[in-house]
Protein backbone atom coordinates (compact mmCIF):
# COMPACT_ATOMS: atom_id res chain seq x y z
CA UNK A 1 3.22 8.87 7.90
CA UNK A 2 4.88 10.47 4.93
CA UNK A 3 3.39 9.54 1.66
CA UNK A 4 5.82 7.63 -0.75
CA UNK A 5 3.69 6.21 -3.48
CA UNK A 6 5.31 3.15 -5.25
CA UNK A 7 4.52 1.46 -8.78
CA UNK A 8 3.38 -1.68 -9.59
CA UNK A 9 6.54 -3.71 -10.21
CA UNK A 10 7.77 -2.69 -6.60
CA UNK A 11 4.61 -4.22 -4.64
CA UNK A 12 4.88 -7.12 -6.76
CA UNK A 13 8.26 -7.62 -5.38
CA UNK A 14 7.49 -6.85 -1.59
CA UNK A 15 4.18 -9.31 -1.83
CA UNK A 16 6.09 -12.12 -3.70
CA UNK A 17 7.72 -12.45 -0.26
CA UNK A 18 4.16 -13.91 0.71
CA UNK A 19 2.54 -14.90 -2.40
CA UNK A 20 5.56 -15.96 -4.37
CA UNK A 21 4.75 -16.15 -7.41
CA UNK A 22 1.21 -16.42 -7.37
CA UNK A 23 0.04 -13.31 -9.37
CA UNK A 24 -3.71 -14.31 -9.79
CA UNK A 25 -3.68 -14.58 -5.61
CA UNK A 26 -1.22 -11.31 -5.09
CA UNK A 27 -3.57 -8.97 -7.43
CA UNK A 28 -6.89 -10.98 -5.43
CA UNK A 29 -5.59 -10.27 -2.01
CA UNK A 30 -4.14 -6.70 -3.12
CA UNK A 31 -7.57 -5.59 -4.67
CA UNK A 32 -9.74 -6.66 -1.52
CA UNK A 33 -7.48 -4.73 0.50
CA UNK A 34 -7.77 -1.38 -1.67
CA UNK A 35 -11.69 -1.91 -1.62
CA UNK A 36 -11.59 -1.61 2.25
CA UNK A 37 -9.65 1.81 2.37
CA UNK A 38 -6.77 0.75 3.74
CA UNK A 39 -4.41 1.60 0.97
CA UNK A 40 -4.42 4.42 -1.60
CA UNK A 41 -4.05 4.31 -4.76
CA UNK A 42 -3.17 6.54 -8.14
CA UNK A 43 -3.91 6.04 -11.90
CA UNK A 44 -1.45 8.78 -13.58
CA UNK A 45 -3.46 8.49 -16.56
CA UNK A 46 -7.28 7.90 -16.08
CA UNK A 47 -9.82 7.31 -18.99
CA UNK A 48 -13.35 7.42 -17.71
CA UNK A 49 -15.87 6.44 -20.15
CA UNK A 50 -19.60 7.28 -20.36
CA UNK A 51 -21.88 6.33 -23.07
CA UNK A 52 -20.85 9.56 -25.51
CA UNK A 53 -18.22 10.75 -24.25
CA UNK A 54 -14.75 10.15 -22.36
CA UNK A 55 -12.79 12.18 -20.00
CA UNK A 56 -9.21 12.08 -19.40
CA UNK A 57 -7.70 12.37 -15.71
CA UNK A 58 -3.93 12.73 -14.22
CA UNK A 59 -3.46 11.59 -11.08
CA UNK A 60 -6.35 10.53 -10.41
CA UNK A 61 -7.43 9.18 -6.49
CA UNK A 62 -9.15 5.77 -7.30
CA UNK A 63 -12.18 5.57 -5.18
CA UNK A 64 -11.98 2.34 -3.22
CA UNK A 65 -15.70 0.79 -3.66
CA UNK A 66 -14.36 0.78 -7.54
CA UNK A 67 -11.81 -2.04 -6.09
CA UNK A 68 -15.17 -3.63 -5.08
CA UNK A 69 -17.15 -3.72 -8.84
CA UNK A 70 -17.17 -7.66 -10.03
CA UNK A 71 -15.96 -7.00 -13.46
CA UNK A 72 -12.58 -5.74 -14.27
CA UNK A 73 -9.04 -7.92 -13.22
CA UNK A 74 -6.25 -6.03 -11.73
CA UNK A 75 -2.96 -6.74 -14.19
CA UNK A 76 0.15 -5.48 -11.78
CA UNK A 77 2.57 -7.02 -14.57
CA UNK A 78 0.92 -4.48 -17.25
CA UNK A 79 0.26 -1.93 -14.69
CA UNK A 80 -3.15 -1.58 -15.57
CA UNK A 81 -6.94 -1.94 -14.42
CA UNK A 82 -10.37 -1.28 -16.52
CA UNK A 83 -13.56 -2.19 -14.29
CA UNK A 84 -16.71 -1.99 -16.36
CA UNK A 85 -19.67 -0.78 -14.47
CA UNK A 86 -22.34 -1.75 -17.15
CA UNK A 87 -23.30 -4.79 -15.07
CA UNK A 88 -22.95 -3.04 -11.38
CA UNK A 89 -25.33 -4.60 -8.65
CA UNK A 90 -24.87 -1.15 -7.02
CA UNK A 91 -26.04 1.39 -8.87
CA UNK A 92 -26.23 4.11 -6.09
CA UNK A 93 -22.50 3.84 -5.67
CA UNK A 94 -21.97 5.59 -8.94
CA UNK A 95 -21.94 9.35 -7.83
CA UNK A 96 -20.45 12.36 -8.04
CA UNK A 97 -17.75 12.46 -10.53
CA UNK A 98 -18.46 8.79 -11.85
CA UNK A 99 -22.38 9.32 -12.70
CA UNK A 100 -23.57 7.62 -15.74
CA UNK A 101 -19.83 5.58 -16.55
CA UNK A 102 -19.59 2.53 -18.49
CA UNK A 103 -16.26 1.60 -18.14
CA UNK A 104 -12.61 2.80 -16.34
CA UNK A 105 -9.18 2.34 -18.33
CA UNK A 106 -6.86 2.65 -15.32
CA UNK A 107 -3.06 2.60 -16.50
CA UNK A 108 0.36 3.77 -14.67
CA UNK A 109 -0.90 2.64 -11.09
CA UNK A 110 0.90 4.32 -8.08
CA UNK A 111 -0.03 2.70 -4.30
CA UNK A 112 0.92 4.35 -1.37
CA UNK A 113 3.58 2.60 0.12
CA UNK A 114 3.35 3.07 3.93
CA UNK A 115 0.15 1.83 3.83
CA UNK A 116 0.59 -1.12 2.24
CA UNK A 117 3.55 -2.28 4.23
CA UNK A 118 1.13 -1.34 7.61
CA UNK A 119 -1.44 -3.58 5.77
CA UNK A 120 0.59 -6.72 4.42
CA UNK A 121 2.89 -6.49 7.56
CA UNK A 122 5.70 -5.84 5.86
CA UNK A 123 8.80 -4.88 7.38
CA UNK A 124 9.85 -0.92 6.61
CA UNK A 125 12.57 -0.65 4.16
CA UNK A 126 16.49 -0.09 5.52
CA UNK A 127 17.10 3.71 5.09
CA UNK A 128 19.37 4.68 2.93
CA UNK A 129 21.88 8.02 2.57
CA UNK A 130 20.59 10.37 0.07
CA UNK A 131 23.06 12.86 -1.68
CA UNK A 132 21.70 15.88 -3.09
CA UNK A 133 20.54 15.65 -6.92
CA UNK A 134 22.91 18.04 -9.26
CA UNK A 135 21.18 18.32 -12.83
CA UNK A 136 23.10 17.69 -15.37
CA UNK A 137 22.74 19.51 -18.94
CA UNK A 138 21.81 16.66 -20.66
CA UNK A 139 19.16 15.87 -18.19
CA UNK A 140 17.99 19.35 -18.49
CA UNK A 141 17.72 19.49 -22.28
CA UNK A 142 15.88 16.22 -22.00
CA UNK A 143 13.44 17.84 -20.13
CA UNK A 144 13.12 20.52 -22.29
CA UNK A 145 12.36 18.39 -25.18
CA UNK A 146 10.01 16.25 -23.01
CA UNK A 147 8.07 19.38 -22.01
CA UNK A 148 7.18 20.44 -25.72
CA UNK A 149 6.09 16.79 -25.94
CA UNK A 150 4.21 16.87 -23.29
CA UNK A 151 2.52 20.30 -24.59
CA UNK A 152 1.61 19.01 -27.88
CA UNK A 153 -0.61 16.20 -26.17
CA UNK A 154 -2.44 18.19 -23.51
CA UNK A 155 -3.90 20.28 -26.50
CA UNK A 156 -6.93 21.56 -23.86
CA UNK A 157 -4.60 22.36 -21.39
CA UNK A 158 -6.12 20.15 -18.08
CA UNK A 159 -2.33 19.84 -16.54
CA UNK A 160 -0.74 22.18 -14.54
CA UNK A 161 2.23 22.83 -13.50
CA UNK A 162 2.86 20.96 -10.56
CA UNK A 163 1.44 17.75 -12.80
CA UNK A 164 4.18 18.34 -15.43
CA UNK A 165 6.89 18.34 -12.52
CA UNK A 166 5.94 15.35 -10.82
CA UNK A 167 6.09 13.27 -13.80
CA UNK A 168 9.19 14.81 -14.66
CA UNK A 169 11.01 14.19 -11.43
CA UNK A 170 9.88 10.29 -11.69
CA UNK A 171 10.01 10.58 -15.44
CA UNK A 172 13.91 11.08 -15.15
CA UNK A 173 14.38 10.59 -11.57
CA UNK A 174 17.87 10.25 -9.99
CA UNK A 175 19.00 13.00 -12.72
CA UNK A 176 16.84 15.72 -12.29
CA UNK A 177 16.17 17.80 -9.20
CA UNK A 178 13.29 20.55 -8.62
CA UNK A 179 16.16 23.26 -9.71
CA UNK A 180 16.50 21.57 -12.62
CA UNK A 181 13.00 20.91 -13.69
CA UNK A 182 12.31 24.70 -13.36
CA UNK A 183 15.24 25.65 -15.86
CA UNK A 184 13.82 23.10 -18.05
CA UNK A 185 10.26 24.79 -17.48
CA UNK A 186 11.76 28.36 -18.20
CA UNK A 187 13.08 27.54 -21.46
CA UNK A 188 10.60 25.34 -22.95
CA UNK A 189 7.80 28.10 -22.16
CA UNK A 190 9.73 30.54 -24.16
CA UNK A 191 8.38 28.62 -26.97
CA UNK A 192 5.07 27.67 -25.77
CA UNK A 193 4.30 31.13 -23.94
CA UNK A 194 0.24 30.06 -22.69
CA UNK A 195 2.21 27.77 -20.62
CA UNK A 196 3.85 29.95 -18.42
CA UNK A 197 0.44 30.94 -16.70
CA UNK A 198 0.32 29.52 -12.86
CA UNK A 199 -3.65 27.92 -13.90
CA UNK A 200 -5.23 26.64 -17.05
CA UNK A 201 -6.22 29.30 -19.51
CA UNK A 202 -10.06 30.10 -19.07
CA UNK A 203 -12.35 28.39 -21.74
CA UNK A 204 -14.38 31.04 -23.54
């Protein structure tokens, strides 16, 4: 099973063919099934807040027992869930990485799309012929630019590489291919020369 993660507007589209459109039902049904396991899913951008502090996460592997907290409603028209754990009747559940947090701000949610189909039933999608994606210029110098962007807000340097070319490659996807992204990457370290480093620069 190859793993093709999809956003939130394209499950609401394959589960309106069961839930039409009852949202409040779709998210219900959706979030009882991620709390079992049986589907994966992504945040892109993760806030996890403790009492005095907050960490930022890309990417992020949502644990499924969070699926399973009371509080928190699962918005697949915003593309967003924020569980509070305040409240949490399960205490001993919050380990490891998630120790002493108040509340999630989930945002940018990616499911994994075999899965879900396999779960719901769904029939697999019609395959379709794929053509090989030429990069433009433009598309390149849009890169670039979104690059330095990109820079100036990971100021502590948590994303690597490999982060900045998966966004890109959804970011501006259908006009930028892996060849492309790297030319973009090879000028827009010229300016930002730290970057160019295969891991995060060492604190201290």
């Amino acid at each position: 099973m190859s793993d093709v993660w999809i956003r939130s507007k394209e499950v609401v589209e394959l589960l309106s063919s069961i839930y039409g459109d009852d949202q409040v039902r779709m998210a219900g049904r959706l979030r009882a099934a991620l709390g079992t396991g049986g589907i994966r899913c992504q945040a892109r951008y993760a806030t996890i807040h403790r009492a005095d502090d907050q960490e930022k996460r890309h990417n992020w592997a949502i644990p499924d027992w969070v699926w399973q907290v009371p509080s928190g409603r699962l918005r697949l028209i915003d593309d967003h869930f924020a569980p509070g754990f305040t409240h949490c009747e399960r205490p001993e559940e919050q380990r490891g990485e998630l120790i002493g947090v108040e509340r999630l701000d989930l945002q940018v949610l990616k499911f994994h799309g075999p899965e879900l189909r396999n779960f719901f039933q769904l029939p697999e999608p019609k395959p379709e012929k794929s053509r090989p994606i030429e990069s433009k210029a433009s598309a390149i110098s849009e890169c670039r630019h979104w690059l330095e962007q990109q820079f100036g807000e990971d100021v502590e340097f948590r994303k690597r590489k490999g982060d900045f070319e998966n966004e890109a490659l959804e970011h501006f996807a259908g006009r930028l291919s892996g060849r492309g992204f790297e030319r973009a990457w090879s000028e827009a370290v010229t300016l930002h020369p730290k970057r160019a480093k295969a891991g995060r620069p060492r604190s201290g």
